[in-house]
Protein backbone atom coordinates (compact mmCIF):
# COMPACT_ATOMS: atom_id res chain seq x y z
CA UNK A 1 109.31 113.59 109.79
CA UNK A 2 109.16 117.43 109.07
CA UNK A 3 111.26 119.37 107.16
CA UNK A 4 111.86 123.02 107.98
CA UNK A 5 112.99 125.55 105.09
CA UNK A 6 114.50 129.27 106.22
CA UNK A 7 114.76 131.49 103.38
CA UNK A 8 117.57 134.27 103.54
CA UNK A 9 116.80 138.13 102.93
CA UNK A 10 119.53 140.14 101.64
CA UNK A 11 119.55 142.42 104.86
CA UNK A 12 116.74 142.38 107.71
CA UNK A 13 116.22 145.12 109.72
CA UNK A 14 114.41 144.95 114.04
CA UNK A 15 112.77 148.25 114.28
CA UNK A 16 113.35 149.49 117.64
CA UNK A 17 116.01 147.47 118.31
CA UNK A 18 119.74 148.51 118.69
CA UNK A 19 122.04 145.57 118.42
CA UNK A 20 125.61 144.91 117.47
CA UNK A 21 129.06 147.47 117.88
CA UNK A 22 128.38 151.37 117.25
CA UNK A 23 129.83 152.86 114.20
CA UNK A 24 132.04 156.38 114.01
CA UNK A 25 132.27 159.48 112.26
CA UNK A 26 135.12 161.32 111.42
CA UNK A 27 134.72 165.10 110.56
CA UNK A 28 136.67 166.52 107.74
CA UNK A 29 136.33 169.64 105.69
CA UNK A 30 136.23 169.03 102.22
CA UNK A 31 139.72 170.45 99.68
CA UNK A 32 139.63 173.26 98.51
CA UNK A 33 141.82 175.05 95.35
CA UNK A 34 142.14 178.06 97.19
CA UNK A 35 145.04 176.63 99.11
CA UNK A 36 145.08 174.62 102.33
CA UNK A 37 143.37 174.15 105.83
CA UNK A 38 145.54 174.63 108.32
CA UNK A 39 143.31 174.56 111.14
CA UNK A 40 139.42 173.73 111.97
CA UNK A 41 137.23 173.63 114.59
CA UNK A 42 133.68 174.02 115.88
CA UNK A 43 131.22 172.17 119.16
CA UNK A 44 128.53 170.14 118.83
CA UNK A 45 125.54 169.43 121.19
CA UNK A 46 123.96 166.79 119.71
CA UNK A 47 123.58 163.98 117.12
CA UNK A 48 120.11 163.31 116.18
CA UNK A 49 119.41 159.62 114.16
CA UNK A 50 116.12 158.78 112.61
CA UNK A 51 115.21 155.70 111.48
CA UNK A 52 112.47 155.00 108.46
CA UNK A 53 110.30 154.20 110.99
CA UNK A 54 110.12 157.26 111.88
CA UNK A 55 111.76 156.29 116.09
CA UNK A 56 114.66 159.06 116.56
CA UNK A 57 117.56 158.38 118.86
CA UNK A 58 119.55 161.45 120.05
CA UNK A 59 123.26 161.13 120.84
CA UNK A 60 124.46 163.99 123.20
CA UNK A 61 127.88 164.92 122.07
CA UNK A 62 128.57 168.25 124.05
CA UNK A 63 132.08 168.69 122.96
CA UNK A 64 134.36 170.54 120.59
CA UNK A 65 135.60 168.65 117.56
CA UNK A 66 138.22 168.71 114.93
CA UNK A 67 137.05 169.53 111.27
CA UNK A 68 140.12 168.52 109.88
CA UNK A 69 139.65 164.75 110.51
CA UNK A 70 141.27 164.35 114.02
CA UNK A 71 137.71 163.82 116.02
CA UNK A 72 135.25 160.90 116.01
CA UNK A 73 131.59 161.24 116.39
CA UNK A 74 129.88 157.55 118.22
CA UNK A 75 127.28 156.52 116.06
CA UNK A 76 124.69 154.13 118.05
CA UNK A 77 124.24 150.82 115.78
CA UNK A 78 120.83 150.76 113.87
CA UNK A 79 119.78 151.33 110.28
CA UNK A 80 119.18 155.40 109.97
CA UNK A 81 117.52 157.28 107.26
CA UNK A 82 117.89 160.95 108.65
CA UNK A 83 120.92 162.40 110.27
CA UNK A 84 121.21 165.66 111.68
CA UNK A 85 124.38 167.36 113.21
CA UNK A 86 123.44 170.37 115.61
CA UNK A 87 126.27 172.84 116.37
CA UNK A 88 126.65 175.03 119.50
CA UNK A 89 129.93 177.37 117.93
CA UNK A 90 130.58 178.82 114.45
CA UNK A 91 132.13 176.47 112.23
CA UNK A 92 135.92 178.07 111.97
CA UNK A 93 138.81 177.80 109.49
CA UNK A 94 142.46 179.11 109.19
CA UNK A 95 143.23 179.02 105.32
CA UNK A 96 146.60 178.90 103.60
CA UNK A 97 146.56 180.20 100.17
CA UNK A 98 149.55 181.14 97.88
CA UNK A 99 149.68 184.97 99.41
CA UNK A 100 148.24 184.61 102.34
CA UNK A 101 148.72 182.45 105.55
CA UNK A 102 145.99 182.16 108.28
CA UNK A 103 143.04 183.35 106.43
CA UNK A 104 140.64 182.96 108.98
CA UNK A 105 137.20 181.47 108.44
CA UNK A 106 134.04 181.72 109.90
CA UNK A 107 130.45 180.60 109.46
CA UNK A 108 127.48 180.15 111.68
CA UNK A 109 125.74 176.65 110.79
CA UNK A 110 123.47 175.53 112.97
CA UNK A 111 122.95 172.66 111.97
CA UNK A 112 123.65 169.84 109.15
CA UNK A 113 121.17 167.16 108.04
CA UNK A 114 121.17 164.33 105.47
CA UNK A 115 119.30 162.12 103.91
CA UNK A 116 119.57 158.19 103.39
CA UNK A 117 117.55 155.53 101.77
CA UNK A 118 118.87 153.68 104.65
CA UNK A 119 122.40 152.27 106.00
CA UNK A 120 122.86 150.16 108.56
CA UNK A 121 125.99 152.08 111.27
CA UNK A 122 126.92 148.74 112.79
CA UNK A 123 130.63 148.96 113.45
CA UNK A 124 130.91 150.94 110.57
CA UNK A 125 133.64 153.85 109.81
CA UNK A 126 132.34 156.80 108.05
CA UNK A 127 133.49 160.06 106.52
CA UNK A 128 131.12 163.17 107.57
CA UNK A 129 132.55 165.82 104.53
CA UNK A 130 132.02 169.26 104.95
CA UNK A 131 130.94 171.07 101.67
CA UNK A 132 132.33 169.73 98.63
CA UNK A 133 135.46 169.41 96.89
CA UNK A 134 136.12 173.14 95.55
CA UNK A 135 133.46 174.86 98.03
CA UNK A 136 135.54 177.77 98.40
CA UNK A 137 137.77 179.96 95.35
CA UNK A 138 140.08 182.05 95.04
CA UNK A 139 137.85 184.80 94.57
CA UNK A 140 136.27 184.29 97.70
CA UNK A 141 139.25 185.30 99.62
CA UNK A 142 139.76 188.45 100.80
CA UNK A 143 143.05 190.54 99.59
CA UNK A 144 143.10 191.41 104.06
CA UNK A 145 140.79 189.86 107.10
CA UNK A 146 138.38 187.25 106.96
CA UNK A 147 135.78 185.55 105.93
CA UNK A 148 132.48 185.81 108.30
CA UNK A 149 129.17 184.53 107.35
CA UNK A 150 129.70 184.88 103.92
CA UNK A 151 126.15 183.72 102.86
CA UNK A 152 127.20 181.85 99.55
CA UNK A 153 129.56 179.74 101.54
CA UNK A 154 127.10 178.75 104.22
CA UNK A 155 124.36 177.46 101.62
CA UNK A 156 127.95 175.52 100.35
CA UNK A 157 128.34 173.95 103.52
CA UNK A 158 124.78 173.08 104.47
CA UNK A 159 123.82 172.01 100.69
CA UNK A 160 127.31 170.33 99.85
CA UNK A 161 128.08 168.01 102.95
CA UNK A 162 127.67 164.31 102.76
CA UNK A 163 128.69 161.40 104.59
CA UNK A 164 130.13 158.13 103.43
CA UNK A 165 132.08 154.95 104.09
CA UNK A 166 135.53 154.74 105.09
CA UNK A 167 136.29 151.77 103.65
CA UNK A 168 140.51 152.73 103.32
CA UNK A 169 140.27 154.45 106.73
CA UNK A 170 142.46 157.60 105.50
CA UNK A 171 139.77 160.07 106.60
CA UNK A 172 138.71 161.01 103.47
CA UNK A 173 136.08 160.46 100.91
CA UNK A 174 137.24 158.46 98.10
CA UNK A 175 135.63 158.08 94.33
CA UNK A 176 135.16 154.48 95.04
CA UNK A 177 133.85 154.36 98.68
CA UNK A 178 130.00 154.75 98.11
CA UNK A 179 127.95 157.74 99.58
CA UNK A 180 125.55 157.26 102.62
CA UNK A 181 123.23 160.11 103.07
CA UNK A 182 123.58 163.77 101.36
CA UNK A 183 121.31 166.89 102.04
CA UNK A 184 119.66 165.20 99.04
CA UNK A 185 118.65 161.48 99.53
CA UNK A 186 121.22 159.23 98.81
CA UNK A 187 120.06 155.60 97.70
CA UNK A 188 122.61 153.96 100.05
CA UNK A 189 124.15 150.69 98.96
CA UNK A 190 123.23 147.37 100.85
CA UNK A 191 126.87 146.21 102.76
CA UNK A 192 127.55 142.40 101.70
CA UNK A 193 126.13 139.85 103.30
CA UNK A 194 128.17 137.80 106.15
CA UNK A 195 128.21 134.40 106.94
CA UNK A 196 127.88 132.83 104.37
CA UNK A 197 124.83 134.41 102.79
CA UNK A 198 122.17 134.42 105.68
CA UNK A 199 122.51 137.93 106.57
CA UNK A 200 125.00 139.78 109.62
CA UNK A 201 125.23 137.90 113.40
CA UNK A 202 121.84 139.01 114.72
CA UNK A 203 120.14 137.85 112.34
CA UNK A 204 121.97 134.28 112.24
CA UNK A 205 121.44 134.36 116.16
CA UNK A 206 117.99 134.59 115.16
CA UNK A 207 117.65 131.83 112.67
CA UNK A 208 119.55 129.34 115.00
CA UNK A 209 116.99 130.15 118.17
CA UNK A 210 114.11 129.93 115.76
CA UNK A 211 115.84 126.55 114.15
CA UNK A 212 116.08 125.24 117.75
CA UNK A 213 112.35 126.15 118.91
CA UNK A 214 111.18 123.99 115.66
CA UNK A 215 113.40 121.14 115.64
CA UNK A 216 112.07 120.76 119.57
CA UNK A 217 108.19 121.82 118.54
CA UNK A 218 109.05 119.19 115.76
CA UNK A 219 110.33 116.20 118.13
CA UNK A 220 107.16 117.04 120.52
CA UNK A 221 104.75 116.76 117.75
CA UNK A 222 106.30 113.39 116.48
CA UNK A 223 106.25 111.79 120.04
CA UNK A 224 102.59 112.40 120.30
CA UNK A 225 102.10 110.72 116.99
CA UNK A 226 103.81 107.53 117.94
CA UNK A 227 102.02 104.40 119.07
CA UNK A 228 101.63 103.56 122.26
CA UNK A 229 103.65 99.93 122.35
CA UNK A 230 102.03 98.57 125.45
């Protein structure tokens, strides 16, 4: 009789390969003490994924989106290292501070990117976070207009951005829901393993089929062993 042993990675990644449900990205602007966002917007033309491989998938969004948390971005499923956002309109804010309503808000970005060590998108929900907490101050309000292309601000938004997991769903990104990819590289967490240990359903599809093509190999190769009894 043989005996067959499977070992169990932690997480297995199919280059090439896009299996499973797609994730999502919600937009939102990160707080701010200067007061409060009362409106943002912006279009995008594209979402461009890169795994560590190197193999780039490109998701044509071609639409305007929310900044405030109210759009979703489709993320394909697949394990990505490199994300990169590309905008076709100024990214644009009204502000409400304690003297001033509608401050409105302008910057040309043409594009975001950010890093990852890795995360797998399957089904996940995920935070995209526009600068970071405190990216704009008082002092960079104006006492009348605007603010256009303010230089300072733009570096803010390109360098600050990050994504990460929603695990409460609120839209925002918590102190205890881990980061995913900054302008920096982020060493992304592993998610837990599912059922029961041997990795997510793809990969338990593919121990079963491989379980089934030696058990049979197995049965063959002990038939051809036996006697012949006549």
């Amino acid at each position: 009789m043989i005996f067959f042993l499977i070992a169990c990675s932690e997480y297995t990644t199919y280059p090439g390969v896009l299996v499973g449900n797609p994730g999502e990205i919600k937009v939102q602007t990160a707080q701010t003490d200067a007061g409060t966002f009362r409106t943002g917007s912006s279009a995008t033309s594209a979402l461009v994924l890169q795994t560590c491989a190197a193999d780039i998938t490109t998701n044509d969004t071609g639409s305007s989106i929310d900044l405030l948390g109210a759009s979703t971005i489709a993320v394909p499923p697949g394990e990505w290292c490199r994300l990169r956002l590309d905008f076709d309109e100024p990214l644009v804010w009204t502000l409400d501070t304690e003297t001033r309503t509608d401050v409105p808000i302008s910057l040309e970005v043409e594009q975001l990117i950010l890093r990852s060590s890795g995360f797998p998108a399957d089904g996940l929900t995920m935070v995209l976070e526009i600068g970071e907490p405190g990216w704009i101050s008082l002092e960079d309000i104006p006492e009348e207009g605007g603010i256009s292309n303010d230089p300072l601000l733009i570096e803010a938004v390109v360098e600050g951005s990050s994504l990460a997991r929603d695990d409460n769903a609120d839209g925002q990104i918590s102190d205890d829901e881990p980061l995913l990819a900054a302008s920096d590289e982020v060493d992304a967490p592993r998610p837990p393993r599912q059922g029961g240990g041997c990795g997510n359903e793809f990969e338990l599809q593919a121990t079963d089929s491989a379980l089934m093509v030696m058990a049979i190999f197995g049965m063959r190769f002990r038939r051809r062993r036996m006697p012949d009894s006549s």
